[in-house]
N, C-alpha and C. Protein backbone atom coordinates (compact mmCIF):
# COMPACT_ATOMS: atom_id res chain seq x y z
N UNK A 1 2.81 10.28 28.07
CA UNK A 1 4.11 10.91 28.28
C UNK A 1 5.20 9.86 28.08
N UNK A 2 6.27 10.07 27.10
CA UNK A 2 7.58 9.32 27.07
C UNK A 2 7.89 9.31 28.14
N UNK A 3 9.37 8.59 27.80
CA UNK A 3 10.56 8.49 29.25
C UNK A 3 11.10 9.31 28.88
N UNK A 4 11.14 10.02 28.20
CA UNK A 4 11.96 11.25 28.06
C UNK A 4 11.06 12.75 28.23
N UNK A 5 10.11 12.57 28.17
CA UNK A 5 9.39 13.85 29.08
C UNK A 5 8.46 14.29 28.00
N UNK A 6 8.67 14.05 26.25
CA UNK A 6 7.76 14.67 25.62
C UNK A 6 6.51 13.68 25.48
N UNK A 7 5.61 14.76 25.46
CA UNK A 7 4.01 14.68 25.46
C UNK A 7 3.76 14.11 24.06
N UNK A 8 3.07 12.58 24.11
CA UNK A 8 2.58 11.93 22.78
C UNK A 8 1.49 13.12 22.10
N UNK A 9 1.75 12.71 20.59
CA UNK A 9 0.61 14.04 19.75
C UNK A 9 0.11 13.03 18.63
N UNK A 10 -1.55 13.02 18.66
CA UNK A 10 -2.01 12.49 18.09
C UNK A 10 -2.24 13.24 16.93
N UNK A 11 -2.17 12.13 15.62
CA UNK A 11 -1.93 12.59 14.27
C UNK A 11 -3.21 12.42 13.47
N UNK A 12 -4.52 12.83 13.01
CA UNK A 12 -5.92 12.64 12.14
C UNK A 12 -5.53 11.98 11.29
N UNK A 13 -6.01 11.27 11.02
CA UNK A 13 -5.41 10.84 9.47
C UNK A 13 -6.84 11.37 8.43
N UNK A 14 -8.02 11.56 9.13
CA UNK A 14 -9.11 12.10 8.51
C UNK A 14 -9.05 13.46 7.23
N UNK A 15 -8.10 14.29 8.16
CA UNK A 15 -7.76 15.57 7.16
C UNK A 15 -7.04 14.88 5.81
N UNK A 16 -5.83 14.22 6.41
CA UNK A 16 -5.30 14.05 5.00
C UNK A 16 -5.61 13.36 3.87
N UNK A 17 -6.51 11.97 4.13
CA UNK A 17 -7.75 11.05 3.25
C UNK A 17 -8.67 12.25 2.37
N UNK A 18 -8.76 13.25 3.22
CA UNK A 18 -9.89 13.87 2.32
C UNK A 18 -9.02 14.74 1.54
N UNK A 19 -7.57 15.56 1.52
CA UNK A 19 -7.13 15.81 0.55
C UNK A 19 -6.96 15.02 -0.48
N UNK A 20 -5.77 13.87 -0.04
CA UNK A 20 -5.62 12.51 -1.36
C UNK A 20 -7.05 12.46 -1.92
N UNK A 21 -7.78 12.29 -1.51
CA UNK A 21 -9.27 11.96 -2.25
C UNK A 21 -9.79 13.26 -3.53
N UNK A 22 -9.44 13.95 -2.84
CA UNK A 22 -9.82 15.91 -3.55
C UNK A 22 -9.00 15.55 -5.11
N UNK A 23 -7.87 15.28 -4.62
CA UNK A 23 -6.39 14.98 -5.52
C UNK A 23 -6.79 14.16 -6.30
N UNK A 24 -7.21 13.00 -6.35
CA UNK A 24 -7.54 11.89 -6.85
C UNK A 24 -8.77 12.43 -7.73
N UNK A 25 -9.81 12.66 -7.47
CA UNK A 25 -11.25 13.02 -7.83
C UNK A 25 -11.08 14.34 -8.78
N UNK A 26 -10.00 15.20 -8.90
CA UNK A 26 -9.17 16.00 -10.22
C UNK A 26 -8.50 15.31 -11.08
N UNK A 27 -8.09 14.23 -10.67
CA UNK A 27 -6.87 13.85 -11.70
C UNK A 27 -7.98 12.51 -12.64
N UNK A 28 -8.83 11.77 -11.75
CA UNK A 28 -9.58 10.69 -12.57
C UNK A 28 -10.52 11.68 -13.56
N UNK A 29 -10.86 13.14 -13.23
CA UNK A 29 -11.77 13.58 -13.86
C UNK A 29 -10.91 14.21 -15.13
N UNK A 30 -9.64 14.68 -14.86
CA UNK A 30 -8.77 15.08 -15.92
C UNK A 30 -8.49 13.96 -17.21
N UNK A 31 -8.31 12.68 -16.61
CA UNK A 31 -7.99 11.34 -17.69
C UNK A 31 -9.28 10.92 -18.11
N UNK A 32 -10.73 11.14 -17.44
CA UNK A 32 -11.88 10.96 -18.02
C UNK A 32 -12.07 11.96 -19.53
N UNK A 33 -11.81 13.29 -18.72
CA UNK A 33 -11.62 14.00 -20.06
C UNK A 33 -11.29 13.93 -21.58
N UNK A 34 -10.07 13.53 -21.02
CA UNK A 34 -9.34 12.92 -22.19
C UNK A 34 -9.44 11.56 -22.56
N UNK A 35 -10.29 10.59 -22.21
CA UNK A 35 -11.27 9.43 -22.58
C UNK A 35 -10.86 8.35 -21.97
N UNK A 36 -9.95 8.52 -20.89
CA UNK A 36 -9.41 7.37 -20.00
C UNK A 36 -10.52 7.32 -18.86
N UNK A 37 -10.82 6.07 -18.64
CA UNK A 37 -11.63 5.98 -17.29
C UNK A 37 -10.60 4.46 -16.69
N UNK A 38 -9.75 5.35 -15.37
CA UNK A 38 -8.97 4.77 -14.71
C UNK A 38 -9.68 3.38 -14.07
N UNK A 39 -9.05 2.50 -13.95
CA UNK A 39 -9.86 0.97 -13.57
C UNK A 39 -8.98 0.41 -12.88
N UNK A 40 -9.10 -0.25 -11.42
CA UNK A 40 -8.58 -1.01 -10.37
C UNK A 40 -9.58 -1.90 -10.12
N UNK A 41 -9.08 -2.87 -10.84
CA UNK A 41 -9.85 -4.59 -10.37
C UNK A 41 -9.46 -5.15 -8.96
N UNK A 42 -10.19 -5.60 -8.41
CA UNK A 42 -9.95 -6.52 -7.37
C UNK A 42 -10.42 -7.84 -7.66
N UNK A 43 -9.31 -8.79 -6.30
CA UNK A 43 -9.64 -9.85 -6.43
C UNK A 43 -9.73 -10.32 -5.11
N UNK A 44 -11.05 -11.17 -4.86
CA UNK A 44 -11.02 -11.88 -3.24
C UNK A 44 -11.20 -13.33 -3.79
N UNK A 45 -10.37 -13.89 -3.08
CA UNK A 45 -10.87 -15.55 -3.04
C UNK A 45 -11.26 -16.11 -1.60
N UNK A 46 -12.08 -16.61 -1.64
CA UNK A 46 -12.94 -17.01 -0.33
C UNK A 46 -13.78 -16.13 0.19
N UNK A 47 -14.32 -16.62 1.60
CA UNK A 47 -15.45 -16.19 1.81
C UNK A 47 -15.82 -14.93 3.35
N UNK A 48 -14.12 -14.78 3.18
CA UNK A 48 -13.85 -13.86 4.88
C UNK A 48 -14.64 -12.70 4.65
N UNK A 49 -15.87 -12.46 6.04
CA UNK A 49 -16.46 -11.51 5.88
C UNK A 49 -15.92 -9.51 5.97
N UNK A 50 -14.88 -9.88 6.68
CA UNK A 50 -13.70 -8.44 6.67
C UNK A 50 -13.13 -8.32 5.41
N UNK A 51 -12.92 -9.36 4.95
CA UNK A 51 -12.15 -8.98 3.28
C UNK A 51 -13.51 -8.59 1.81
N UNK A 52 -14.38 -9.08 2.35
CA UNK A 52 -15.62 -9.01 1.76
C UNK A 52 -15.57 -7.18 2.00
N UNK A 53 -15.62 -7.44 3.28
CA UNK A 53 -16.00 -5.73 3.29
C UNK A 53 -15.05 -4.77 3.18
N UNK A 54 -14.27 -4.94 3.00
CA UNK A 54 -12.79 -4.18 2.66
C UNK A 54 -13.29 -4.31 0.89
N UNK A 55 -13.31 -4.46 0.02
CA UNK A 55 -13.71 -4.63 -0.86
C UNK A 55 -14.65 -4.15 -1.29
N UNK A 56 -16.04 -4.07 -0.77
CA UNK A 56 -17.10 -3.17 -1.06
C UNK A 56 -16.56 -1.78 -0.79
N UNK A 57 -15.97 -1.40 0.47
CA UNK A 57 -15.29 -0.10 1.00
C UNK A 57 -14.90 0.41 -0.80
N UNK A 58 -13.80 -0.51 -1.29
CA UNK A 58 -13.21 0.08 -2.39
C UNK A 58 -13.57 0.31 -3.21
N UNK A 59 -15.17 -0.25 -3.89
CA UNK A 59 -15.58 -0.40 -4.75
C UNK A 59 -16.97 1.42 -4.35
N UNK A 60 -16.76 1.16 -3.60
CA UNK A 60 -18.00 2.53 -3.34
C UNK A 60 -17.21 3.42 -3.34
N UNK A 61 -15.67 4.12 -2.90
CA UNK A 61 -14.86 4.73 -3.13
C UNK A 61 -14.51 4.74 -4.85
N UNK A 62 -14.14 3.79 -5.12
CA UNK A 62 -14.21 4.04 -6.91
C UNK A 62 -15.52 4.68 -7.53
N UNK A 63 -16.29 4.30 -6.99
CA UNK A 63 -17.57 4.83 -7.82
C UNK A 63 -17.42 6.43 -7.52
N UNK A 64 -16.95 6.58 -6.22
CA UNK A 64 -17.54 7.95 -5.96
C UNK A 64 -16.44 8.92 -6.62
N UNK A 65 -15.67 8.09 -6.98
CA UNK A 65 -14.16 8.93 -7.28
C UNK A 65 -14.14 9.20 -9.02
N UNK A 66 -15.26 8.35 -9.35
CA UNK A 66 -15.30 8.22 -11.22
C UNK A 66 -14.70 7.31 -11.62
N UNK A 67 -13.79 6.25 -11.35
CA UNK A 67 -13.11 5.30 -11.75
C UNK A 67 -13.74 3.39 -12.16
N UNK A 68 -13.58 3.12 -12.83
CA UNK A 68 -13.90 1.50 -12.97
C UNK A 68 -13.45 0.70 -11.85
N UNK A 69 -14.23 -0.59 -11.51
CA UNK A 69 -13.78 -1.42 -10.15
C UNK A 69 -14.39 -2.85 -10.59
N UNK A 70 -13.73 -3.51 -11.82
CA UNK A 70 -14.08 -5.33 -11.92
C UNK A 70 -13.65 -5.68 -10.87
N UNK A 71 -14.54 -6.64 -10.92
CA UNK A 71 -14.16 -7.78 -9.41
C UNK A 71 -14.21 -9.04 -9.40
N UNK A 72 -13.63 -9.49 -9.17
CA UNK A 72 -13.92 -11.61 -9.59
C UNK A 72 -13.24 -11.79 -8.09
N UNK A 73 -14.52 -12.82 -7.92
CA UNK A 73 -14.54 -13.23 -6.68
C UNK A 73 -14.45 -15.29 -7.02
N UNK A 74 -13.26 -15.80 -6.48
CA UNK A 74 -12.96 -16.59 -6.42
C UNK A 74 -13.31 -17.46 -5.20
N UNK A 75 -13.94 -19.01 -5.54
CA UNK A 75 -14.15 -19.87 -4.28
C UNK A 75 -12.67 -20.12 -3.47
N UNK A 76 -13.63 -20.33 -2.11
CA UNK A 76 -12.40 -20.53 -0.99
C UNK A 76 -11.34 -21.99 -1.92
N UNK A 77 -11.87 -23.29 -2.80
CA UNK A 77 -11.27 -24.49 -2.91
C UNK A 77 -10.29 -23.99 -4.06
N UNK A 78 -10.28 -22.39 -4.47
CA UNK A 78 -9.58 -22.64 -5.93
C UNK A 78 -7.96 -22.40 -5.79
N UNK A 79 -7.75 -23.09 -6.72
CA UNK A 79 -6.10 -23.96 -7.22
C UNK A 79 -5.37 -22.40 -7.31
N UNK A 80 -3.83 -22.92 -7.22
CA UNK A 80 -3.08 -21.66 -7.40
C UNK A 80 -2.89 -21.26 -8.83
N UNK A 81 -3.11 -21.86 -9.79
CA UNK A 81 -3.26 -21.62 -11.09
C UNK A 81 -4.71 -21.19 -11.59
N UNK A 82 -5.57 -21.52 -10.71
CA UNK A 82 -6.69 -19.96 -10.68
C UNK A 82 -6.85 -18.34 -10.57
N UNK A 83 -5.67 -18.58 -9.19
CA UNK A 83 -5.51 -17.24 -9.40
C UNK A 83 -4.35 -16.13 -9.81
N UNK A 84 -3.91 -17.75 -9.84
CA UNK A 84 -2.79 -16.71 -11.47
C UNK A 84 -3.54 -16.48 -12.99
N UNK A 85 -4.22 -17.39 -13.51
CA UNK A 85 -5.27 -17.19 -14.40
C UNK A 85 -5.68 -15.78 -14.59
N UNK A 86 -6.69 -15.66 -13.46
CA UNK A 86 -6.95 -14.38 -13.30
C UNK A 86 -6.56 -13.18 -13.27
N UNK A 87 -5.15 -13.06 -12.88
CA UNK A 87 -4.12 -11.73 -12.70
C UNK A 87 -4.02 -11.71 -13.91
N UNK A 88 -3.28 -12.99 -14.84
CA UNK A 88 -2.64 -12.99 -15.90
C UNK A 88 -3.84 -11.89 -17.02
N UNK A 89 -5.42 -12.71 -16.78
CA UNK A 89 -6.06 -11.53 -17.55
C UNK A 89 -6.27 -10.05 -17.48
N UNK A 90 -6.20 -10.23 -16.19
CA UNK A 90 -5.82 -8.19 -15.89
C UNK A 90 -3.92 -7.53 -16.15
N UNK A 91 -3.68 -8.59 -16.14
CA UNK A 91 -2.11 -7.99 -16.55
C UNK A 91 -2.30 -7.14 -18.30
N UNK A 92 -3.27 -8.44 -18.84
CA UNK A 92 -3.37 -7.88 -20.82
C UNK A 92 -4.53 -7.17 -20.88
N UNK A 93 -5.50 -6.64 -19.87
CA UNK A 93 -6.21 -5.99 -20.15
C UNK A 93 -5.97 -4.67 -19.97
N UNK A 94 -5.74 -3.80 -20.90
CA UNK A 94 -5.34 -2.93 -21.31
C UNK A 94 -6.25 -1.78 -20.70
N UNK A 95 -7.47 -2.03 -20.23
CA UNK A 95 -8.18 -1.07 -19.50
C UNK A 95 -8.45 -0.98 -18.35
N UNK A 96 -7.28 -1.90 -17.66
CA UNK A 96 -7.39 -2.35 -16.03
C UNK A 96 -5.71 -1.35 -15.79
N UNK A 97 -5.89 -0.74 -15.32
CA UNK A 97 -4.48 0.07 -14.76
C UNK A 97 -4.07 -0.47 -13.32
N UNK A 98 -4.61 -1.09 -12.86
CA UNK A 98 -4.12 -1.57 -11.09
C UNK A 98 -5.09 -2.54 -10.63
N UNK A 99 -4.04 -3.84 -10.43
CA UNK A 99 -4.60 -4.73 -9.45
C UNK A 99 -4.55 -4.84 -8.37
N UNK A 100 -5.23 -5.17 -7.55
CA UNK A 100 -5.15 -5.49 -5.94
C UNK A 100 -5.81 -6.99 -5.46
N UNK A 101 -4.64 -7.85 -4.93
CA UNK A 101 -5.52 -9.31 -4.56
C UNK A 101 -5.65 -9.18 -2.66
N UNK A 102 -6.89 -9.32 -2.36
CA UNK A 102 -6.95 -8.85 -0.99
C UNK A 102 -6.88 -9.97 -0.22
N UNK A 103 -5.74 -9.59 0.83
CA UNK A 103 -5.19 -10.25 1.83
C UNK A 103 -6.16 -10.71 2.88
N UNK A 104 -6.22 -11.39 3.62
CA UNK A 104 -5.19 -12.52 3.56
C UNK A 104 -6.16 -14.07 2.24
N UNK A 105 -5.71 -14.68 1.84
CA UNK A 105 -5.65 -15.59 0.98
C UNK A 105 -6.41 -17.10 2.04
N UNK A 106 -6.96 -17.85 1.04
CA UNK A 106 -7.13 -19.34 1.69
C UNK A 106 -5.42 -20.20 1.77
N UNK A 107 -5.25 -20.70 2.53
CA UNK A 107 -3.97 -21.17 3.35
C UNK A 107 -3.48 -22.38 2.41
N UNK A 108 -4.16 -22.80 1.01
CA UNK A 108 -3.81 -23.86 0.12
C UNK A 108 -2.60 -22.88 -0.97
N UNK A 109 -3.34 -21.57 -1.16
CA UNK A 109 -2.66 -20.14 -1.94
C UNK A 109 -1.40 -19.98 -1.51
N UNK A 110 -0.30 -19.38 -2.08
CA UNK A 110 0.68 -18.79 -2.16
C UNK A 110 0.65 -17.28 -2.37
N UNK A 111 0.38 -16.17 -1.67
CA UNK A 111 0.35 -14.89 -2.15
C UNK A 111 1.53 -14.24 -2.80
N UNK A 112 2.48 -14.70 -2.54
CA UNK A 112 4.23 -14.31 -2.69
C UNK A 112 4.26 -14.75 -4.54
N UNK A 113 3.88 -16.16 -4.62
CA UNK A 113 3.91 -16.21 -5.56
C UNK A 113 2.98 -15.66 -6.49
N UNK A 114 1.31 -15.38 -6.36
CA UNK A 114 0.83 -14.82 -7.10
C UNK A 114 1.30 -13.74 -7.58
N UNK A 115 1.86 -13.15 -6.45
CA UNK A 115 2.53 -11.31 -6.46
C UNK A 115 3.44 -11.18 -8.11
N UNK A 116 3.96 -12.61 -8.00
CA UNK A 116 4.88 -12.29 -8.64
C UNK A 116 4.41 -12.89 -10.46
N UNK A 117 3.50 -12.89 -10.69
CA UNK A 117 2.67 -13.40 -11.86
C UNK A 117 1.81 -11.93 -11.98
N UNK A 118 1.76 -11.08 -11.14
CA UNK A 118 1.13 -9.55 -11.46
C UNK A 118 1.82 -8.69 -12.36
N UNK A 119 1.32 -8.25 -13.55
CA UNK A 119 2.26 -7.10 -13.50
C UNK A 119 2.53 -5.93 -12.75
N UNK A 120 3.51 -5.85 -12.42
CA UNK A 120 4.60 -4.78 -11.40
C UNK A 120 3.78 -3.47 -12.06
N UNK A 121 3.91 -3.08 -13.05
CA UNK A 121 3.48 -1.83 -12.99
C UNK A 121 1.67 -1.73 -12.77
N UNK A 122 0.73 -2.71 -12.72
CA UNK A 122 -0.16 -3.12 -11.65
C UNK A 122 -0.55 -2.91 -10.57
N UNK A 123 0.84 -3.26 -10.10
CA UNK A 123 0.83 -3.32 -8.49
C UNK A 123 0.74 -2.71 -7.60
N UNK A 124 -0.87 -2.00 -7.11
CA UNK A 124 -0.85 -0.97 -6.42
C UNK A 124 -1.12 -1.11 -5.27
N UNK A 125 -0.49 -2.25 -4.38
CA UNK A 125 -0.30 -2.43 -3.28
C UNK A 125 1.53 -2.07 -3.02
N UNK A 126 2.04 -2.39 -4.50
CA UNK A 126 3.35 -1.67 -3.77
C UNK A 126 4.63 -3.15 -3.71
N UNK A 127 4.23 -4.30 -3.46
CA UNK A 127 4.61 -5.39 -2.72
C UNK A 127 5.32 -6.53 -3.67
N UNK A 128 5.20 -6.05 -5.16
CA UNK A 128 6.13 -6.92 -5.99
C UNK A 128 7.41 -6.71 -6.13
N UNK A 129 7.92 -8.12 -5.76
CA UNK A 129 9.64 -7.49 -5.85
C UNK A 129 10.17 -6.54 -6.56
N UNK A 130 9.80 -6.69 -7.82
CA UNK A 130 10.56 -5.48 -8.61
C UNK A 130 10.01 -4.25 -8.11
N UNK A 131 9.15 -4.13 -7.53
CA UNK A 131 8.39 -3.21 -6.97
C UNK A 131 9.18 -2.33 -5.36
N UNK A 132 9.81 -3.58 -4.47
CA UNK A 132 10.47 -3.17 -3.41
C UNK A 132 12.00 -3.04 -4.13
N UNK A 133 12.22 -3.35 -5.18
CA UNK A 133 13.42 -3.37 -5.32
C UNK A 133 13.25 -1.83 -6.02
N UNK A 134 12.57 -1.19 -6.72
CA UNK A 134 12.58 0.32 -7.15
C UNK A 134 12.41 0.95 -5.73
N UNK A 135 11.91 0.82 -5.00
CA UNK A 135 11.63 1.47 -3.81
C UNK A 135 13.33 1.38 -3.11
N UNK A 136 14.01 0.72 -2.91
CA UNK A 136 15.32 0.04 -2.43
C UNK A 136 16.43 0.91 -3.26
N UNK A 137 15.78 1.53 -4.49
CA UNK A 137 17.08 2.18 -5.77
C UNK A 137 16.58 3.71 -5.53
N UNK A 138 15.28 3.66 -4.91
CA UNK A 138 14.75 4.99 -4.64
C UNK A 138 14.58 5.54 -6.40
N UNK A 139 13.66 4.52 -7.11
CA UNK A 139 13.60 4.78 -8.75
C UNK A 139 11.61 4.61 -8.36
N UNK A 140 11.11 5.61 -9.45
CA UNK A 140 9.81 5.52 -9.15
C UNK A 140 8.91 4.40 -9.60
N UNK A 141 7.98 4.13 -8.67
CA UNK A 141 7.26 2.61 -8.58
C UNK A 141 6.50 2.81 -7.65
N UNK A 142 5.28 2.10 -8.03
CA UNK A 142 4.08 2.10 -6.95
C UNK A 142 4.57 1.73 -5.44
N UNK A 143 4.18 2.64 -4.56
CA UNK A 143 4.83 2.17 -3.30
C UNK A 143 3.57 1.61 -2.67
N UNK A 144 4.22 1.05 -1.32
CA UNK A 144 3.29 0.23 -0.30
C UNK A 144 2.53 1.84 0.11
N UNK A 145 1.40 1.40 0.61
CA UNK A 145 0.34 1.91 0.76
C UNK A 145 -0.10 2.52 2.45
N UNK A 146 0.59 1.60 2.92
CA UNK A 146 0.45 2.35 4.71
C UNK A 146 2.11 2.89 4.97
N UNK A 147 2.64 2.40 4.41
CA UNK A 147 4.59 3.44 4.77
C UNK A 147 4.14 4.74 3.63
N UNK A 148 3.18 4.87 2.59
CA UNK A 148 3.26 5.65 2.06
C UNK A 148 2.44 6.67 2.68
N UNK A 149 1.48 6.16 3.85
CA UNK A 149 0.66 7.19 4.01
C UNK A 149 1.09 7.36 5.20
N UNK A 150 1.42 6.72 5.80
CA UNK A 150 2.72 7.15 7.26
C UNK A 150 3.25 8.59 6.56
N UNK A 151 4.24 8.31 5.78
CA UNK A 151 5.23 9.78 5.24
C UNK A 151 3.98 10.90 5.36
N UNK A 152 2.84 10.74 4.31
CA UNK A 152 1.92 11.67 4.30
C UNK A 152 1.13 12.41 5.15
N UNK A 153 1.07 10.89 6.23
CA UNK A 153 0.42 11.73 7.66
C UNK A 153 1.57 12.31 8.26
N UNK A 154 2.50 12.27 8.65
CA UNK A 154 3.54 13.18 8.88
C UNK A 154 3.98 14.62 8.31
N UNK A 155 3.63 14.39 6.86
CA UNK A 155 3.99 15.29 6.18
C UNK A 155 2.70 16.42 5.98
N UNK A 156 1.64 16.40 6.41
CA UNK A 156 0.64 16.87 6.68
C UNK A 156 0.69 17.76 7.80
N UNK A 157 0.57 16.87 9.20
CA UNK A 157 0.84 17.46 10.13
C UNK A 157 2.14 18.39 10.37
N UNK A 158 2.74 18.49 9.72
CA UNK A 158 4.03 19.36 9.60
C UNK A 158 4.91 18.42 10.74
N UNK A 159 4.97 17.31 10.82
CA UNK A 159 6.26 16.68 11.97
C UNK A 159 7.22 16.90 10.84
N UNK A 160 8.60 17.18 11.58
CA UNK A 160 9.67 17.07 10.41
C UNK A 160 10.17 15.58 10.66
N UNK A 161 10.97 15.36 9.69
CA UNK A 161 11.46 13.76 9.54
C UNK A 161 13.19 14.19 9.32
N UNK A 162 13.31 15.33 8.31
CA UNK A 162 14.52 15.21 7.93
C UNK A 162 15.79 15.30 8.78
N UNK A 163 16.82 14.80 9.26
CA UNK A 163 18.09 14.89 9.81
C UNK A 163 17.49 14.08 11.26
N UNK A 164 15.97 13.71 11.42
CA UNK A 164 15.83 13.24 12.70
C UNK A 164 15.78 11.54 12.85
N UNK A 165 16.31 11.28 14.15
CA UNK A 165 16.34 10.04 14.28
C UNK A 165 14.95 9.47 14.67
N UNK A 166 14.32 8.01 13.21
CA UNK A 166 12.93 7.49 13.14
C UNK A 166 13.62 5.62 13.95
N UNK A 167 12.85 5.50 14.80
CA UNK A 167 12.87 4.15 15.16
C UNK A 167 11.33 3.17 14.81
N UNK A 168 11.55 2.60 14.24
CA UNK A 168 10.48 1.62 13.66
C UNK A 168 10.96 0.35 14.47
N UNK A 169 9.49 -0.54 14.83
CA UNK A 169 9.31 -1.44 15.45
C UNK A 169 8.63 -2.65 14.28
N UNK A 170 9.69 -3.61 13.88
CA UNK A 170 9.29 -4.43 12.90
C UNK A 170 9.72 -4.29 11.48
N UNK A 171 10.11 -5.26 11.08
CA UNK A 171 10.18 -5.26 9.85
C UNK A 171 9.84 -5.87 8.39
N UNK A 172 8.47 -6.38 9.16
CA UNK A 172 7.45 -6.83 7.77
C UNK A 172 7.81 -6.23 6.76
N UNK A 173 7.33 -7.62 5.79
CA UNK A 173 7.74 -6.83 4.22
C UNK A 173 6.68 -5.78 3.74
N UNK A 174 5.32 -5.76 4.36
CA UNK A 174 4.30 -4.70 4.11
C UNK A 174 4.20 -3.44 4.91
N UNK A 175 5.19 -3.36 5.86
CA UNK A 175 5.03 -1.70 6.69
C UNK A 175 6.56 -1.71 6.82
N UNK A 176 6.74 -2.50 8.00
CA UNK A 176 8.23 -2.32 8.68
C UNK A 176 9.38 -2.06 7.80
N UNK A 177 9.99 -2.55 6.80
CA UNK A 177 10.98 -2.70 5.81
C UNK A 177 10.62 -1.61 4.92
N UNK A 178 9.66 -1.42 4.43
CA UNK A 178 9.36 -0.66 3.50
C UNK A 178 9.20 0.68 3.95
N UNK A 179 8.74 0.91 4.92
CA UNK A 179 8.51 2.44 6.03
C UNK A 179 10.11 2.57 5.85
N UNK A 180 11.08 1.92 6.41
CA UNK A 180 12.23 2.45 6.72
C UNK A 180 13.41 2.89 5.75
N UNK A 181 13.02 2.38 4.28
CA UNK A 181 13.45 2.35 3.00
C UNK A 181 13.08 3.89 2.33
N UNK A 182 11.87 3.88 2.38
CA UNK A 182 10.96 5.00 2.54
C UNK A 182 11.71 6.61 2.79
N UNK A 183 11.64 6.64 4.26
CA UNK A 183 12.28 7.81 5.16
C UNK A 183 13.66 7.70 5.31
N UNK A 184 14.05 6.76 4.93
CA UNK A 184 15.53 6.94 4.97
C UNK A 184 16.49 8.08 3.43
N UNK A 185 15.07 8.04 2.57
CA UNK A 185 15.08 8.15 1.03
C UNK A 185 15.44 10.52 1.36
N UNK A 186 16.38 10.68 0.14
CA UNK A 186 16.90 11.91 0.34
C UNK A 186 15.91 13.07 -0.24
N UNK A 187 14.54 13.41 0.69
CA UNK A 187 13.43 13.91 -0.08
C UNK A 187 13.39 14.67 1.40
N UNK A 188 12.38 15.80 0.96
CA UNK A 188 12.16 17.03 2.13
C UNK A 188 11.17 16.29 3.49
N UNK A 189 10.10 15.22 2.71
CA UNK A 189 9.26 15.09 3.92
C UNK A 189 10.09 13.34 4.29
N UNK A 190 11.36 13.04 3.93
CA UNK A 190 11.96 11.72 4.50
C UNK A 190 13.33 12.52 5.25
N UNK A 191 14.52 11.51 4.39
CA UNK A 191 15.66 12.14 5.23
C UNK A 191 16.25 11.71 6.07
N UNK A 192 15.28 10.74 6.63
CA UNK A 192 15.74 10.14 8.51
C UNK A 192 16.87 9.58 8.68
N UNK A 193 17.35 9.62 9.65
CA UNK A 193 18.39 8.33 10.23
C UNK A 193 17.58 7.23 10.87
N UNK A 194 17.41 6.10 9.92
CA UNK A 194 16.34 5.15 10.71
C UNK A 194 16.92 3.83 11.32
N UNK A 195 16.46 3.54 12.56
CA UNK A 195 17.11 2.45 13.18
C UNK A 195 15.86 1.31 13.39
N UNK A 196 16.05 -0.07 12.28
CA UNK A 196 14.55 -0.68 12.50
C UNK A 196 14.91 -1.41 14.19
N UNK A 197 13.92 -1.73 14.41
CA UNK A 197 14.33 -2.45 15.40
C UNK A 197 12.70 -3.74 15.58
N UNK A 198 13.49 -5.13 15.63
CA UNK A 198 12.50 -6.36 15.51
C UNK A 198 12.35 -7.20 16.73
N UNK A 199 11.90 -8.54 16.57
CA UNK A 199 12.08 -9.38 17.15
C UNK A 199 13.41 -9.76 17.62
N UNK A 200 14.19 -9.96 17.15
CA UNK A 200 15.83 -10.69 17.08
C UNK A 200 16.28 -9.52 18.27
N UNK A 201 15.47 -8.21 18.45
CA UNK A 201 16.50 -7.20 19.43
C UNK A 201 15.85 -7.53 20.99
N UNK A 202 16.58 -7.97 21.68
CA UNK A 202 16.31 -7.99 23.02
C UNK A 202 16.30 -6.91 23.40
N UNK A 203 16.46 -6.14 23.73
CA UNK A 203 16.50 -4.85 24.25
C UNK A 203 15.92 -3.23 23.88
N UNK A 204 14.72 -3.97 22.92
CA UNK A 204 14.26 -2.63 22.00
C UNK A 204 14.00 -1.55 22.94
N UNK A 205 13.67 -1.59 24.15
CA UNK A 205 12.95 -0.14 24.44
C UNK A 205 13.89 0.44 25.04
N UNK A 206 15.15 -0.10 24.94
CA UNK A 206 16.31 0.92 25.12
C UNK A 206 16.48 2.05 23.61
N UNK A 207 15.73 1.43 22.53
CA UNK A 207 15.76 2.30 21.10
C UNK A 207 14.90 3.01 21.21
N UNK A 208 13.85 2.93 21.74
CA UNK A 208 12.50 3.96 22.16
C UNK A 208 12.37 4.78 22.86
């Protein structure tokens, strides 16, 4: 229960994964048709066993979905011009439609900068500048991937968003900033009046 009296409502996110998936598993079979077989490479460098498995996750999801999934798996010691190397060859490979380099990185890496040696239209995490900056013009571009499925789980469950006031806690460049860019945007399932609210606010749960 809020301080204001309404009753918290928990949101599945189960229902709506298995539509996107339905959605997805028509549209890869539609571009198969027509002789495209959609391909999202990944890339892990090092040896973290959660990123390992975040990775298999994706790769058994591609299979099941009909789609291609290269993978180059990079040692924890390699140089930042390794794994720009690597992007750079999925940027010209013409049969790779989306990269993803999985977070978090060995601590010698720069991810900010790799990001930015991807090609943007690649980028299906969402997270290349030119990438937040279409998101920012509200011009279409791969968006971030959990503010995108925020809107969706909302927009599923039938919560409305539009004309209502959204308070977000944080403003990371991978949820917080981008969620609020997002719903602030003049569309049926956004609309919001959004107030972020971070670290720097002493007084957040007076916004809550």
């Amino acid at each position: 229960m809020s301080s204001s009296g309404t009753t918290a409502r928990l949101l599945p996110g189960g229902p709506v994964a298995e539509r996107v998936l339905a959605e997805v598993a028509e549209d890869v079979a539609a571009l198969r048709a027509a002789g495209v077989t959609p391909a999202l490479a990944t890339v892990l460098v090092g040896d973290d066993d959660a990123s390992a498995g975040y990775i298999r996750i994706k790769q058994r999801q591609a299979a099941e979905l009909g789609f291609a999934s290269p993978h180059v798996h990079l040692p924890a010691s390699s140089a930042q011009a390794d794994l720009h190397r690597v992007l750079e060859d999925f940027n010209a490979d013409k049969d790779v439609h989306g990269v993803l380099v999985q977070y978090p990185i060995p601590g010698q890496l720069d991810y900010d900068r790799a990001l930015q040696v991807l090609d943007p239209d690649k980028d299906v995490d969402g997270l290349h500048p030119m990438n937040m900056g279409r998101l920012a013009l509200g011009l279409p571009g791969p968006l971030p991937c959990t503010p995108a499925g925020i809107e969706a789980l909302l927009a599923f469950h039938g919560v409305p968003v539009a004309g209502r006031e959204v308070v977000i806690l944080g403003r990371g460049a991978t949820l917080g900033r981008p969620l609020a860019m997002l719903l602030a945007q003049k569309r049926p399932t956004a609309n919001a009046a959004v107030t972020v609210v971070h670290t720097g606010v002493a007084d957040w749960p007076r916004y809550t």
